[in-house]
PDB file of N, CA and C in Angstrom:
ATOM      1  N   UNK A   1     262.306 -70.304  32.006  1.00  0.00           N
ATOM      2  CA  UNK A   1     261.881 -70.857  30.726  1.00  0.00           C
ATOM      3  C   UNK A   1     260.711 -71.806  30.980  1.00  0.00           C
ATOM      4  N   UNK A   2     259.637 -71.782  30.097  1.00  0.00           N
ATOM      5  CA  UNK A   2     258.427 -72.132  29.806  1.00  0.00           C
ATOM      6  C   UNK A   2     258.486 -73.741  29.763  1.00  0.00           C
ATOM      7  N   UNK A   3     257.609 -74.388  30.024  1.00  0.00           N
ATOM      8  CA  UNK A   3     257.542 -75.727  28.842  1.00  0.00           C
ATOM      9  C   UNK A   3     257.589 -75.138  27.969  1.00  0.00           C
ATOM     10  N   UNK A   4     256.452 -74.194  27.152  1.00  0.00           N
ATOM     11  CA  UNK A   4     256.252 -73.992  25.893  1.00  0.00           C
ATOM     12  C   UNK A   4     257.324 -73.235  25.403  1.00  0.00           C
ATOM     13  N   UNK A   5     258.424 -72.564  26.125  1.00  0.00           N
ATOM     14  CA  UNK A   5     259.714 -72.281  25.418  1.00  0.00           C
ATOM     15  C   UNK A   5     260.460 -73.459  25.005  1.00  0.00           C
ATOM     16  N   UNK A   6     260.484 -74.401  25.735  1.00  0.00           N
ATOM     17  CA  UNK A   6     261.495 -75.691  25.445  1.00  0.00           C
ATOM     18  C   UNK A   6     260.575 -76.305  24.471  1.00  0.00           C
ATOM     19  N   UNK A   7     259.321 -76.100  24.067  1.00  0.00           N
ATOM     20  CA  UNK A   7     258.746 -77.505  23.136  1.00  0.00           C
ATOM     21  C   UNK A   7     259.359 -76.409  21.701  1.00  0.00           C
ATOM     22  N   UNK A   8     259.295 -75.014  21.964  1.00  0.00           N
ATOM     23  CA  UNK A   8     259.126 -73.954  20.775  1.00  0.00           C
ATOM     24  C   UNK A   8     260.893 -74.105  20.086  1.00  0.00           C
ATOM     25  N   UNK A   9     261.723 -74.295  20.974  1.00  0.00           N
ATOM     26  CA  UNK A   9     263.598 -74.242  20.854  1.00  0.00           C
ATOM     27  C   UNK A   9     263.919 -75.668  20.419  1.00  0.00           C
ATOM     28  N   UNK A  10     262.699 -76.600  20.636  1.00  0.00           N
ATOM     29  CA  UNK A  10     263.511 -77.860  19.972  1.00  0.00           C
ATOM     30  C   UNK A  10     262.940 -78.065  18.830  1.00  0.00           C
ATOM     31  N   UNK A  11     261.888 -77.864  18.686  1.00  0.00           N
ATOM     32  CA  UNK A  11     261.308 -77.415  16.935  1.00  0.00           C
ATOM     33  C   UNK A  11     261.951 -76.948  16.404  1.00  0.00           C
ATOM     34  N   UNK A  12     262.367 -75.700  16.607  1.00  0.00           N
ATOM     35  CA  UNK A  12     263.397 -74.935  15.949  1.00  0.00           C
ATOM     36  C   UNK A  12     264.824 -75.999  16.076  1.00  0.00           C
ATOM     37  N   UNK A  13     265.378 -75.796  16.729  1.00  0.00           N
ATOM     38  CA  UNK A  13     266.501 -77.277  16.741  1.00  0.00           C
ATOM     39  C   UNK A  13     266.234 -77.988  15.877  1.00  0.00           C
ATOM     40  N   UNK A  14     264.556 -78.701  15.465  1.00  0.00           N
ATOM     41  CA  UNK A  14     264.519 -79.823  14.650  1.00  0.00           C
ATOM     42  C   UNK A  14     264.504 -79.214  13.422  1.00  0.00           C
ATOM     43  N   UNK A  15     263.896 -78.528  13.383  1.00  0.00           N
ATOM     44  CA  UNK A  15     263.909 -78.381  11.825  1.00  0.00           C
ATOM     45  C   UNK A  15     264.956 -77.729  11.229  1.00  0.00           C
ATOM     46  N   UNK A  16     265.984 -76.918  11.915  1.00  0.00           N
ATOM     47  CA  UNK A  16     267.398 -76.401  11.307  1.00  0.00           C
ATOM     48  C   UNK A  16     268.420 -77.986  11.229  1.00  0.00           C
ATOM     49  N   UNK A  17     267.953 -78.784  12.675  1.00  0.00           N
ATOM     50  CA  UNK A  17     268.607 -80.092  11.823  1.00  0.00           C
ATOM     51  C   UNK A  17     268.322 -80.599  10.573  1.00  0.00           C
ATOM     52  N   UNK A  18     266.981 -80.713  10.311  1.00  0.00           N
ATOM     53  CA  UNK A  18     266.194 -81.587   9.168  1.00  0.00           C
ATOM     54  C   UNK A  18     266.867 -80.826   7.765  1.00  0.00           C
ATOM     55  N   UNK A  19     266.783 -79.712   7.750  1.00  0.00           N
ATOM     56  CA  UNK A  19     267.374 -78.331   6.846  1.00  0.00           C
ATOM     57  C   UNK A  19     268.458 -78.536   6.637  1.00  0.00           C
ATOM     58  N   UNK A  20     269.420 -79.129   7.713  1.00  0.00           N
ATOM     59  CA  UNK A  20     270.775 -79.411   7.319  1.00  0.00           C
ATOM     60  C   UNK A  20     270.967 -80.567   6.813  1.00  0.00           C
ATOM     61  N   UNK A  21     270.303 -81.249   7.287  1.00  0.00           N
ATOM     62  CA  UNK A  21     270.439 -83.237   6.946  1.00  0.00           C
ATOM     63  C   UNK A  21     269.917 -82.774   4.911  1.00  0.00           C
ATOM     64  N   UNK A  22     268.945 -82.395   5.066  1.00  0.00           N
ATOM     65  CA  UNK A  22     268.277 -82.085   3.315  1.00  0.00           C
ATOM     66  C   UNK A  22     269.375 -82.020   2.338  1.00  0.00           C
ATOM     67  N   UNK A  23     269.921 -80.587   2.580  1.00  0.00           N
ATOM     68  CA  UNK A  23     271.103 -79.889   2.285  1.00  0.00           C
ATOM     69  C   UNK A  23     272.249 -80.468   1.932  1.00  0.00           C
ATOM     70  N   UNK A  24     272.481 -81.442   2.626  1.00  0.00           N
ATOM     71  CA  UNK A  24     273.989 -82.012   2.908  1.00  0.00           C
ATOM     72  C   UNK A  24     273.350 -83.374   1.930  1.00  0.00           C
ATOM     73  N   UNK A  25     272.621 -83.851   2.151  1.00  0.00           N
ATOM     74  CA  UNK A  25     272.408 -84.887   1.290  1.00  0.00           C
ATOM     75  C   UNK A  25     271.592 -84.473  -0.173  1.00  0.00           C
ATOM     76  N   UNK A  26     271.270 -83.330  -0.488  1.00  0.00           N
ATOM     77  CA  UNK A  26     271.389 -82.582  -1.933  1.00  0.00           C
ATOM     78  C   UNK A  26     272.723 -82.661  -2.446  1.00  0.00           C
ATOM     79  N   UNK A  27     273.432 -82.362  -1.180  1.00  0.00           N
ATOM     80  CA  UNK A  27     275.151 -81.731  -1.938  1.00  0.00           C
ATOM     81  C   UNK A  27     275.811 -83.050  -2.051  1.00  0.00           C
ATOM     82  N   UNK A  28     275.333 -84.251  -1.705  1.00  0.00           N
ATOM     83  CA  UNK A  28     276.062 -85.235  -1.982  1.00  0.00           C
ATOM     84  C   UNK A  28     275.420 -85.762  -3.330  1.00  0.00           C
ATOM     85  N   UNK A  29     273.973 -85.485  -3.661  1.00  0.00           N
ATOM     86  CA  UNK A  29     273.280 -86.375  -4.585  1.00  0.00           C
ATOM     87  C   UNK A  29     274.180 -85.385  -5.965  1.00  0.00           C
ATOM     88  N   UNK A  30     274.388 -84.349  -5.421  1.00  0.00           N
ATOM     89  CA  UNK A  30     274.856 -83.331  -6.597  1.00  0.00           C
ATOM     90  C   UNK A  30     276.608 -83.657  -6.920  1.00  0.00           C
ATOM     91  N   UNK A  31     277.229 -84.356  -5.928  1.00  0.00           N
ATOM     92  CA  UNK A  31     278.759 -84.680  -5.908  1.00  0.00           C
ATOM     93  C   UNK A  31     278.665 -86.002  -6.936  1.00  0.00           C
ATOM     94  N   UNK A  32     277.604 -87.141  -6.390  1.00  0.00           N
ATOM     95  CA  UNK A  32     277.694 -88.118  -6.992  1.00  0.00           C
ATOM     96  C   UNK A  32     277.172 -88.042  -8.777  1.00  0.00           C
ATOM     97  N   UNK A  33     276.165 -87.162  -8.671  1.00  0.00           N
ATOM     98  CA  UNK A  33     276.227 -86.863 -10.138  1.00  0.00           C
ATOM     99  C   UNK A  33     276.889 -86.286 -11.399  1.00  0.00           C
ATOM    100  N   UNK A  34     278.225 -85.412 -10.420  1.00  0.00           N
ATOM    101  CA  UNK A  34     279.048 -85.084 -11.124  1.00  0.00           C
ATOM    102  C   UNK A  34     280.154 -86.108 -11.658  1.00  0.00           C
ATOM    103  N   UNK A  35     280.283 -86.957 -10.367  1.00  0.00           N
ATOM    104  CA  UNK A  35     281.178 -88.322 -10.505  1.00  0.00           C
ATOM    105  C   UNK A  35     280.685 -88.788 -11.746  1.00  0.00           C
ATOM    106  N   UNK A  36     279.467 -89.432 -12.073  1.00  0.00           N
ATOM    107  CA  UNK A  36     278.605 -90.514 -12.571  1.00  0.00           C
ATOM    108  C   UNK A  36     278.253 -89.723 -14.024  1.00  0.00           C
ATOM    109  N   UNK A  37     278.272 -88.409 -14.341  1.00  0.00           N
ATOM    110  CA  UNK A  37     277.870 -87.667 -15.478  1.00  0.00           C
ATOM    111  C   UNK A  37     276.387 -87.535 -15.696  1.00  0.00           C
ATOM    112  N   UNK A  38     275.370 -87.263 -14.019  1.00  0.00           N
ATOM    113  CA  UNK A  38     273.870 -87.421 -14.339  1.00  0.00           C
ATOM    114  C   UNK A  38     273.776 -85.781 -13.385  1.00  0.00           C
ATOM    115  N   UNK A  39     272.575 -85.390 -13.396  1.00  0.00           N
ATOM    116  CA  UNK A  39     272.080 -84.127 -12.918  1.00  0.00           C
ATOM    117  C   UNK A  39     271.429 -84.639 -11.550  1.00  0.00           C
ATOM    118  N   UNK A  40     271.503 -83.806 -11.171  1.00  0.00           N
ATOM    119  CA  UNK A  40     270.636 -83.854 -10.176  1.00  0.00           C
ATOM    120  C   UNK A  40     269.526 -84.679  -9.765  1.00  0.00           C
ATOM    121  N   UNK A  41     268.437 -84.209 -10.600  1.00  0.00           N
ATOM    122  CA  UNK A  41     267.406 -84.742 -10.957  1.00  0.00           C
ATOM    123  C   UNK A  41     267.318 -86.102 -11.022  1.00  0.00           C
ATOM    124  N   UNK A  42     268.881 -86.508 -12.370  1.00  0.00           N
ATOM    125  CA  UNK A  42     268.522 -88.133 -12.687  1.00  0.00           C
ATOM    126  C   UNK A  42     269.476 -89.208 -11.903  1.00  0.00           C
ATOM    127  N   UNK A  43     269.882 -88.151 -11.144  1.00  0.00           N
ATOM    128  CA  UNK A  43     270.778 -89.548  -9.937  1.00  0.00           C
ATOM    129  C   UNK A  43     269.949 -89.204  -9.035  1.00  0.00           C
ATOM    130  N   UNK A  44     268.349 -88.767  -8.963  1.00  0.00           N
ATOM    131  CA  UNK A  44     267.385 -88.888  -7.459  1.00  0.00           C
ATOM    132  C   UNK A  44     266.753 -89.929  -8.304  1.00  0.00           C
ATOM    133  N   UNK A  45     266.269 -90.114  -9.602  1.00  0.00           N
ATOM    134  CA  UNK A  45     265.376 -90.974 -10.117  1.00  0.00           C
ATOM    135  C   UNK A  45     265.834 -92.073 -10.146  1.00  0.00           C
ATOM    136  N   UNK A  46     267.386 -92.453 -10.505  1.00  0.00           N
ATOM    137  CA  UNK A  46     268.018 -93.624 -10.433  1.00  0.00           C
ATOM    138  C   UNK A  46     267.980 -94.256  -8.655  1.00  0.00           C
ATOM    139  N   UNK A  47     267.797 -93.184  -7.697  1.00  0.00           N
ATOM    140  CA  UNK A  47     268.290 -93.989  -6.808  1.00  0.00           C
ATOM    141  C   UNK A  47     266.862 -94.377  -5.904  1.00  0.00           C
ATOM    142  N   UNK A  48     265.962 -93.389  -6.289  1.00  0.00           N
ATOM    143  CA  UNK A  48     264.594 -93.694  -5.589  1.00  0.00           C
ATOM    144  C   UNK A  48     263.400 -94.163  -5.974  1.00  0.00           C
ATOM    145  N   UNK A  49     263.558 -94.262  -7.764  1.00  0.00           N
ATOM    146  CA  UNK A  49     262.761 -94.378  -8.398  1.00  0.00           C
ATOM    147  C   UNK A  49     262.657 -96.082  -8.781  1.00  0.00           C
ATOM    148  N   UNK A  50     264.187 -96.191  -9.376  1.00  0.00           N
ATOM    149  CA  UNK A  50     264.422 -97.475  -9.235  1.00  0.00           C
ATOM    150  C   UNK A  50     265.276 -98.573  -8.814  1.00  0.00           C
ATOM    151  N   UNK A  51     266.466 -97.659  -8.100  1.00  0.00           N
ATOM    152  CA  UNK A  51     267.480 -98.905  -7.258  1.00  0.00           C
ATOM    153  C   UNK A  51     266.458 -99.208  -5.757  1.00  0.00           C
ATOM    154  N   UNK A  52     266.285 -97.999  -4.896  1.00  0.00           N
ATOM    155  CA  UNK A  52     265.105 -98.222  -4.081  1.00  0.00           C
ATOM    156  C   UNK A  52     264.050 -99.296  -4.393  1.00  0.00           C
ATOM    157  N   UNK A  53     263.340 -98.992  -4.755  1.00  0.00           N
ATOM    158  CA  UNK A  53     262.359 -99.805  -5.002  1.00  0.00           C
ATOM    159  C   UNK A  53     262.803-101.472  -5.275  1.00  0.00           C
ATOM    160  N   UNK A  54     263.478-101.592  -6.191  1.00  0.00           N
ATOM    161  CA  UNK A  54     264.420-103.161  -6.394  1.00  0.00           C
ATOM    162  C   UNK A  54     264.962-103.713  -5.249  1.00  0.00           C
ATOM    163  N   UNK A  55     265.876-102.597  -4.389  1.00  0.00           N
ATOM    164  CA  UNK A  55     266.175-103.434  -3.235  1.00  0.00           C
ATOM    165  C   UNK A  55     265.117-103.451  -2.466  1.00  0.00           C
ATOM    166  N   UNK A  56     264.446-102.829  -2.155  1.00  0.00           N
ATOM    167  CA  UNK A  56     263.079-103.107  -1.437  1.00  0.00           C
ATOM    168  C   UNK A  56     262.641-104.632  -1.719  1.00  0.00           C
ATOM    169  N   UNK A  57     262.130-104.583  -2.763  1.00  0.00           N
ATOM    170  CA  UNK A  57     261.333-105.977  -3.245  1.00  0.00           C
ATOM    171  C   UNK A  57     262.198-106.966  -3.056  1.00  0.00           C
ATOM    172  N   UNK A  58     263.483-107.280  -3.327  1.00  0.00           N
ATOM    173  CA  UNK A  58     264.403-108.244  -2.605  1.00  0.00           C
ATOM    174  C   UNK A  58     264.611-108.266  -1.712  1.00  0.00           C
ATOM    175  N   UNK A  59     264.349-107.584  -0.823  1.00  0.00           N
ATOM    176  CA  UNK A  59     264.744-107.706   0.666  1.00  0.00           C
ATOM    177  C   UNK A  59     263.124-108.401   1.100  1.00  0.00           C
ATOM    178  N   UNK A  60     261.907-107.960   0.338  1.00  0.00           N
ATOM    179  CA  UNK A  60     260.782-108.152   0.839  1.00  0.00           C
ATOM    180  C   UNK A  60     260.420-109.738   0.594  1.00  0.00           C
ATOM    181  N   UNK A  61     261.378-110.565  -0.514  1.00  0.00           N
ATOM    182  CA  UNK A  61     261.225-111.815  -0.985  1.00  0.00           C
ATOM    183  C   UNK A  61     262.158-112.500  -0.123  1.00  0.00           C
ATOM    184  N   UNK A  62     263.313-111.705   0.361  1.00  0.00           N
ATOM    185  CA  UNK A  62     264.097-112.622   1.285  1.00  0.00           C
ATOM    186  C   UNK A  62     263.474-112.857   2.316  1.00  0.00           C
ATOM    187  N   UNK A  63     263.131-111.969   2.950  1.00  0.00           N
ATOM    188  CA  UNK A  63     262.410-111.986   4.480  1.00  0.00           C
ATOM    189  C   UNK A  63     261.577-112.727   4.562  1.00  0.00           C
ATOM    190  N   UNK A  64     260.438-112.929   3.326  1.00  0.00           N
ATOM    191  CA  UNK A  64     259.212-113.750   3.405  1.00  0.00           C
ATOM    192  C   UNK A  64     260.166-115.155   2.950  1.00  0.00           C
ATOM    193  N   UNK A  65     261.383-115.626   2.592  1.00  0.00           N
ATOM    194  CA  UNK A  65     261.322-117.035   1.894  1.00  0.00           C
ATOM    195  C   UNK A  65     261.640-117.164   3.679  1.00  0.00           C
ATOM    196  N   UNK A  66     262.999-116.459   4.036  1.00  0.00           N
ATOM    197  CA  UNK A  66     263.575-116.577   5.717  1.00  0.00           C
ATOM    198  C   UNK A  66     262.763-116.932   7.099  1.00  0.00           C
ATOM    199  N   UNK A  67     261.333-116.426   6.619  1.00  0.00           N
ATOM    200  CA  UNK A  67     260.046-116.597   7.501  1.00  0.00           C
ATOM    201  C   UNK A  67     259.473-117.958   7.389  1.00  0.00           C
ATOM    202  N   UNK A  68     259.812-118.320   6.052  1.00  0.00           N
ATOM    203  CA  UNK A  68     259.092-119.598   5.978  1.00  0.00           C
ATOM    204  C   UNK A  68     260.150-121.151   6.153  1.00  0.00           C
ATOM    205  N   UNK A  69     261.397-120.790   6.377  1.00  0.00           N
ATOM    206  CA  UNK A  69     262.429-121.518   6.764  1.00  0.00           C
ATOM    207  C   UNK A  69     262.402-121.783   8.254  1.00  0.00           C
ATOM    208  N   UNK A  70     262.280-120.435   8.777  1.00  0.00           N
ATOM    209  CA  UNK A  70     262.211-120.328  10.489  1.00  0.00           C
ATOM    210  C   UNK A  70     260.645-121.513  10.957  1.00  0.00           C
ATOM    211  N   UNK A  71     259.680-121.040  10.014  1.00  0.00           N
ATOM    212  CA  UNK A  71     258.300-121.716  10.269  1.00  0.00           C
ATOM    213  C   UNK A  71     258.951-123.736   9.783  1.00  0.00           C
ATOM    214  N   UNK A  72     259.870-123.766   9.246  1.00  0.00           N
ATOM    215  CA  UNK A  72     260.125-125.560   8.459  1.00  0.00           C
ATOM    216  C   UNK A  72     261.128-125.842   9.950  1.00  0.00           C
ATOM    217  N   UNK A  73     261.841-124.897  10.134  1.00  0.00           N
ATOM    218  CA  UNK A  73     262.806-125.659  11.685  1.00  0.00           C
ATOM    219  C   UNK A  73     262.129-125.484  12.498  1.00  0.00           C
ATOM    220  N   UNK A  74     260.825-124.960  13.311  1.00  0.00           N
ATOM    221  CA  UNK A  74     260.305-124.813  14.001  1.00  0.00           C
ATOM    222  C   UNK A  74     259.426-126.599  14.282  1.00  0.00           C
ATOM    223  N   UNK A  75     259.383-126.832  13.103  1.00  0.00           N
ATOM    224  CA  UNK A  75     258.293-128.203  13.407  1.00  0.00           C
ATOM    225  C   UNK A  75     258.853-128.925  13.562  1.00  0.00           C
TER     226      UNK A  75
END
């Protein structure tokens, strides 16, 4: 076996992982929407469109107040 067989078998490896990871987390976005009474569609928008994004920005205001606490015990 080649290098270029082993770079060609883990590509393939990766992307039947990536294919499965997709998949499996479709079939969950599709479980939780059945729970919740939303489609598909609107439990990806709820969760990326705008719970994502919200915790983002709070985490991005914590970190910066936490930075500037570390910078007040530092002196």
């Amino acid at each position: 076996m080649t290098i270029k067989d082993i770079v060609k078998t883990g590509k393939r490896v990766k992307k039947y992982c990536m294919n499965e990871i997709f998949d499996a987390c479709v079939e969950l976005l599709h479980y939780w929407g059945d729970i919740v009474g939303l489609t598909y569609k609107e439990i990806n928008v709820w969760i990326f469109v705008i719970i994502e994004p919200i915790i983002f920005i709070v985490m991005l205001v914590w970190i910066i107040r936490l930075r500037k606490k570390i910078k007040l015990l530092k002196k």
